[in-house]
N, C-alpha and C. Protein backbone atom coordinates (compact mmCIF):
# COMPACT_ATOMS: atom_id res chain seq x y z
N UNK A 1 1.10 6.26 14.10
CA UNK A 1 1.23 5.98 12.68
C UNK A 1 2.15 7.01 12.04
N UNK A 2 2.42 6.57 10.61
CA UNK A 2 3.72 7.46 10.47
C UNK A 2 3.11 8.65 9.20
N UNK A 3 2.06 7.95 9.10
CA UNK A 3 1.73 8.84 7.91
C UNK A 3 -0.04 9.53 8.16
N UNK A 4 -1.20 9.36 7.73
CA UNK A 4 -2.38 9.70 7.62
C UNK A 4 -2.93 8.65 6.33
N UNK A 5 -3.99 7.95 6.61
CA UNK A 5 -4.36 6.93 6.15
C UNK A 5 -4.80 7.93 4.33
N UNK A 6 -5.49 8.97 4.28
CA UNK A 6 -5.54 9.98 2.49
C UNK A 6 -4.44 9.85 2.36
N UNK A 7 -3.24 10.28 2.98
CA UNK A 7 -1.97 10.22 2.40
C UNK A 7 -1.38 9.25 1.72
N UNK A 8 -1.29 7.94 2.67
CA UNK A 8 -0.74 6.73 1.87
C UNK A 8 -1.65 6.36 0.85
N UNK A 9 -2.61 6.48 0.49
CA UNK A 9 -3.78 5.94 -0.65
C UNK A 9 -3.44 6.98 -1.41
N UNK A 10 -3.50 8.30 -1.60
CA UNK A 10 -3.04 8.72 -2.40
C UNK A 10 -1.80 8.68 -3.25
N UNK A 11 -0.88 8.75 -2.35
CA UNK A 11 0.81 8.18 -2.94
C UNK A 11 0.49 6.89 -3.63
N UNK A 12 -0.14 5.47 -2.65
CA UNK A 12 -0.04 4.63 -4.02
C UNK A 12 -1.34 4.23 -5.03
N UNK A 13 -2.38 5.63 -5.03
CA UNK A 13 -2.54 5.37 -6.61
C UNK A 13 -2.40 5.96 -7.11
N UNK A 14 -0.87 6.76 -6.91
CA UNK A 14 -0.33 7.67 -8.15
C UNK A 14 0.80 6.86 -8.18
N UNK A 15 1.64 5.93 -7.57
CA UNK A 15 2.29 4.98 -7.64
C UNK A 15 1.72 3.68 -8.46
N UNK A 16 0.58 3.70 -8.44
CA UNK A 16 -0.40 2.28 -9.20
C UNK A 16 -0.21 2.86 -10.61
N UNK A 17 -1.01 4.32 -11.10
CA UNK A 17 -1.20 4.67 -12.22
C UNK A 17 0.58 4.80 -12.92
N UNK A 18 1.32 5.53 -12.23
CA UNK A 18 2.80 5.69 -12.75
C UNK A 18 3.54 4.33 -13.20
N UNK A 19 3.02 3.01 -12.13
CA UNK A 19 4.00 1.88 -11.99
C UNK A 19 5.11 1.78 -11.42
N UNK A 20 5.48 3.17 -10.77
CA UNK A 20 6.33 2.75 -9.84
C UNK A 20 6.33 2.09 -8.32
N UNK A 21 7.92 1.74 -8.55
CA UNK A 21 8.22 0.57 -7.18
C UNK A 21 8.12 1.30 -5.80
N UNK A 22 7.40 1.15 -4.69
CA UNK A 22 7.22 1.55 -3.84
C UNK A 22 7.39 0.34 -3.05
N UNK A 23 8.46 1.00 -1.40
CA UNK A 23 8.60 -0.20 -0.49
C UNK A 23 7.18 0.79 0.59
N UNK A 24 6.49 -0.79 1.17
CA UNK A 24 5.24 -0.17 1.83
C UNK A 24 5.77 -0.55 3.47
N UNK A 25 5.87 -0.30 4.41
CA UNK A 25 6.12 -0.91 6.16
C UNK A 25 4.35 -1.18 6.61
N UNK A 26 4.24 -2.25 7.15
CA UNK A 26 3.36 -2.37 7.91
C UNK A 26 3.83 -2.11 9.69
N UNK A 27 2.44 -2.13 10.21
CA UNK A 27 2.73 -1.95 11.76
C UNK A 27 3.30 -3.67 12.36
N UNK A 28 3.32 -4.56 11.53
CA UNK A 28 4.04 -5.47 12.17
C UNK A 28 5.64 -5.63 12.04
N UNK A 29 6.05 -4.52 11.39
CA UNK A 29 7.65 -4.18 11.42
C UNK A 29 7.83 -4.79 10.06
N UNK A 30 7.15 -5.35 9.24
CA UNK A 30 7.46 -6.00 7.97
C UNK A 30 7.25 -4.95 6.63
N UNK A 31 8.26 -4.78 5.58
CA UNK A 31 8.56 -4.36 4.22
C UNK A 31 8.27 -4.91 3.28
N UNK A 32 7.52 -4.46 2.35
CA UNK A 32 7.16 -5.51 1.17
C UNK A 32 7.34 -4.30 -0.11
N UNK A 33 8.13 -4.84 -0.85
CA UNK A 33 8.94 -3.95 -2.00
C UNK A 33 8.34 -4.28 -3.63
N UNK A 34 7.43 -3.58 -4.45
CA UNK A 34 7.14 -4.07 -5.39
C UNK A 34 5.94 -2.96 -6.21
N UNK A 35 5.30 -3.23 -6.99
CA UNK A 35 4.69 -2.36 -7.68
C UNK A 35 3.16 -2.89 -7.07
N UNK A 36 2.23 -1.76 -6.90
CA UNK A 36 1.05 -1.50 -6.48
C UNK A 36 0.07 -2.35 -7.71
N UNK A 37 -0.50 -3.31 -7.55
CA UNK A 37 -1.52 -3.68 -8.95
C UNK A 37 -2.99 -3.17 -9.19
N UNK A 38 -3.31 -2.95 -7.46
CA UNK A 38 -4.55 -3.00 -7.13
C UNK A 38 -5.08 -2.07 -6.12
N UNK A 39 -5.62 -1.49 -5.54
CA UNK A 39 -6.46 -0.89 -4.64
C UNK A 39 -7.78 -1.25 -4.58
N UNK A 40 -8.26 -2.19 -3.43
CA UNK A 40 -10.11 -2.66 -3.45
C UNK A 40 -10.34 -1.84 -2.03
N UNK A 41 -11.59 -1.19 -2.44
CA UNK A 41 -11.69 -0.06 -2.02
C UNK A 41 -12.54 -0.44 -0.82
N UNK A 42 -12.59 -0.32 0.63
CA UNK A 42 -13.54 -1.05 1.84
C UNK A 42 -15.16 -0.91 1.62
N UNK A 43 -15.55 -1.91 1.86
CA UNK A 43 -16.47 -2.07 2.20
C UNK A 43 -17.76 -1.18 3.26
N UNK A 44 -17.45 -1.13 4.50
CA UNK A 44 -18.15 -0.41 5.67
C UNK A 44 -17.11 0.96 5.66
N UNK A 45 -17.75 1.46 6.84
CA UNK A 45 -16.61 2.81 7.32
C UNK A 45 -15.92 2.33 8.48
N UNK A 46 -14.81 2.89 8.62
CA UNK A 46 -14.35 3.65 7.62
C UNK A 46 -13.53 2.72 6.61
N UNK A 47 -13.95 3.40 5.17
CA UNK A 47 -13.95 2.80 3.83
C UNK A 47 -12.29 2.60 3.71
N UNK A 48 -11.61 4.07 3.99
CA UNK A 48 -10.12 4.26 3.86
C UNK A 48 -9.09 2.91 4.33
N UNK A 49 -9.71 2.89 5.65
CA UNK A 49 -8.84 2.05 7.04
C UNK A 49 -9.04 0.60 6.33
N UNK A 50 -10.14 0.47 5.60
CA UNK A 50 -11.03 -1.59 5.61
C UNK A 50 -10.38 -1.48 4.06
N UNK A 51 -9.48 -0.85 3.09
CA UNK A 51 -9.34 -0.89 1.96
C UNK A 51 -8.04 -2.03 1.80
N UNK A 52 -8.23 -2.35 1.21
CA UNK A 52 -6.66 -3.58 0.75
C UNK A 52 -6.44 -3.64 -0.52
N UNK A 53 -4.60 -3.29 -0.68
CA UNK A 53 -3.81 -3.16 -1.20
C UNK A 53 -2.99 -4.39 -2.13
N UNK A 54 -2.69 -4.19 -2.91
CA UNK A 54 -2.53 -5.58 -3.85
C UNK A 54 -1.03 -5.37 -4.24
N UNK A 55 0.06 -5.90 -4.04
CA UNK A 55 1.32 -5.09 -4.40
C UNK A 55 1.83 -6.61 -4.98
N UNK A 56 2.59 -6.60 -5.87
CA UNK A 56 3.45 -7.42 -7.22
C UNK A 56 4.91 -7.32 -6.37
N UNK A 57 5.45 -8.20 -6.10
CA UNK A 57 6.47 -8.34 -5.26
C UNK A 57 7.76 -9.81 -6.43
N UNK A 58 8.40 -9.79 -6.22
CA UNK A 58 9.54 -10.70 -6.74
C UNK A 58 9.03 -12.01 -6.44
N UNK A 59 8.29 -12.25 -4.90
CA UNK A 59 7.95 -13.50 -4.80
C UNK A 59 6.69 -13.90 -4.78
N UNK A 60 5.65 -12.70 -5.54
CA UNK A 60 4.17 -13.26 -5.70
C UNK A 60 3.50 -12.01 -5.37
N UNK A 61 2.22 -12.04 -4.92
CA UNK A 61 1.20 -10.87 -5.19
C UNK A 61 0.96 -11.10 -3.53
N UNK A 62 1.09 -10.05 -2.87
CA UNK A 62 0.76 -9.55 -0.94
C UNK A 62 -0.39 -9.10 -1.11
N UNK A 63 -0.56 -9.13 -0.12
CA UNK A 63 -2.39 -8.72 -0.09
C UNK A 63 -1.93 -7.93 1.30
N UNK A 64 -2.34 -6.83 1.29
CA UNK A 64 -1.99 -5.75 3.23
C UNK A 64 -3.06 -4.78 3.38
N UNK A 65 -3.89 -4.90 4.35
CA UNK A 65 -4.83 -4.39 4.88
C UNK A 65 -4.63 -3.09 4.56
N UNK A 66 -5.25 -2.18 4.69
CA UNK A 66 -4.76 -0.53 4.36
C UNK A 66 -4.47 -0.07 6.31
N UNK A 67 -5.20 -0.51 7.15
CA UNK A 67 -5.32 -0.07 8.30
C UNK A 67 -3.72 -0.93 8.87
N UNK A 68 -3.24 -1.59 8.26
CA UNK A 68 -1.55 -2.23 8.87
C UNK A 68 -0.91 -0.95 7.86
N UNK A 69 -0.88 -0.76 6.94
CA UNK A 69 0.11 0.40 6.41
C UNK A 69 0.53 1.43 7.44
N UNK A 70 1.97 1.80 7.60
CA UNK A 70 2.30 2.67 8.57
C UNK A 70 3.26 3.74 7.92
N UNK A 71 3.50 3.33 6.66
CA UNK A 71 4.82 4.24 5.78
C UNK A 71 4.63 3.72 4.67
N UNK A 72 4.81 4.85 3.25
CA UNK A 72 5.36 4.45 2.27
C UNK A 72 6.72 5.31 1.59
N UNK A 73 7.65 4.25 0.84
CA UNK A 73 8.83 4.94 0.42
C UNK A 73 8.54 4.76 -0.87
N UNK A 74 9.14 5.52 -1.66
CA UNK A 74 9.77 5.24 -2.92
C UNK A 74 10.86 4.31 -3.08
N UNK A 75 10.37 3.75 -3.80
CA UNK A 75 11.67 1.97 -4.34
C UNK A 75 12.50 2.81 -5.45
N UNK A 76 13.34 2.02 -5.71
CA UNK A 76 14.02 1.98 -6.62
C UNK A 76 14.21 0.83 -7.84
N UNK A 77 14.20 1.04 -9.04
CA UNK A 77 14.08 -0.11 -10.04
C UNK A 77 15.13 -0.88 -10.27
């Protein structure tokens, strides 16, 4: 993994609260570029890994597991 699962949750809910555009990579090689709406926080343990991510994209609202997150960048507006 490219990051530590506190790490990326932290970056985007200071990316959620700010509104900025963040591109996220999952482990299936796929990019999804857009503003963070949501964080639902898991269920069982670990809570971090089972959490899913809600991101506002150009072509609709993604839904991405927190445990597929492998990177996050800063977007640009």
């Amino acid at each position: 993994m490219g990051e530590s699962m506190i790490d990326i949750l932290k970056r985007l809910s200071e990316a959620r609260i700010s509104g900025e555009q963040v591109t996220v990579a999952t482990m299936d090689k796929r990019k999804c570029k857009g503003t963070i709406k949501e964080i639902i926080p898991g269920q069982v343990k670990p809570f971090a890994d089972r959490s899913v991510i809600l991101v506002q994209t150009k072509s609709g609202i993604k839904r991405i597991p927190g445990y597929a997150i492998t990177r996050i960048a800063a977007g640009t507006n």
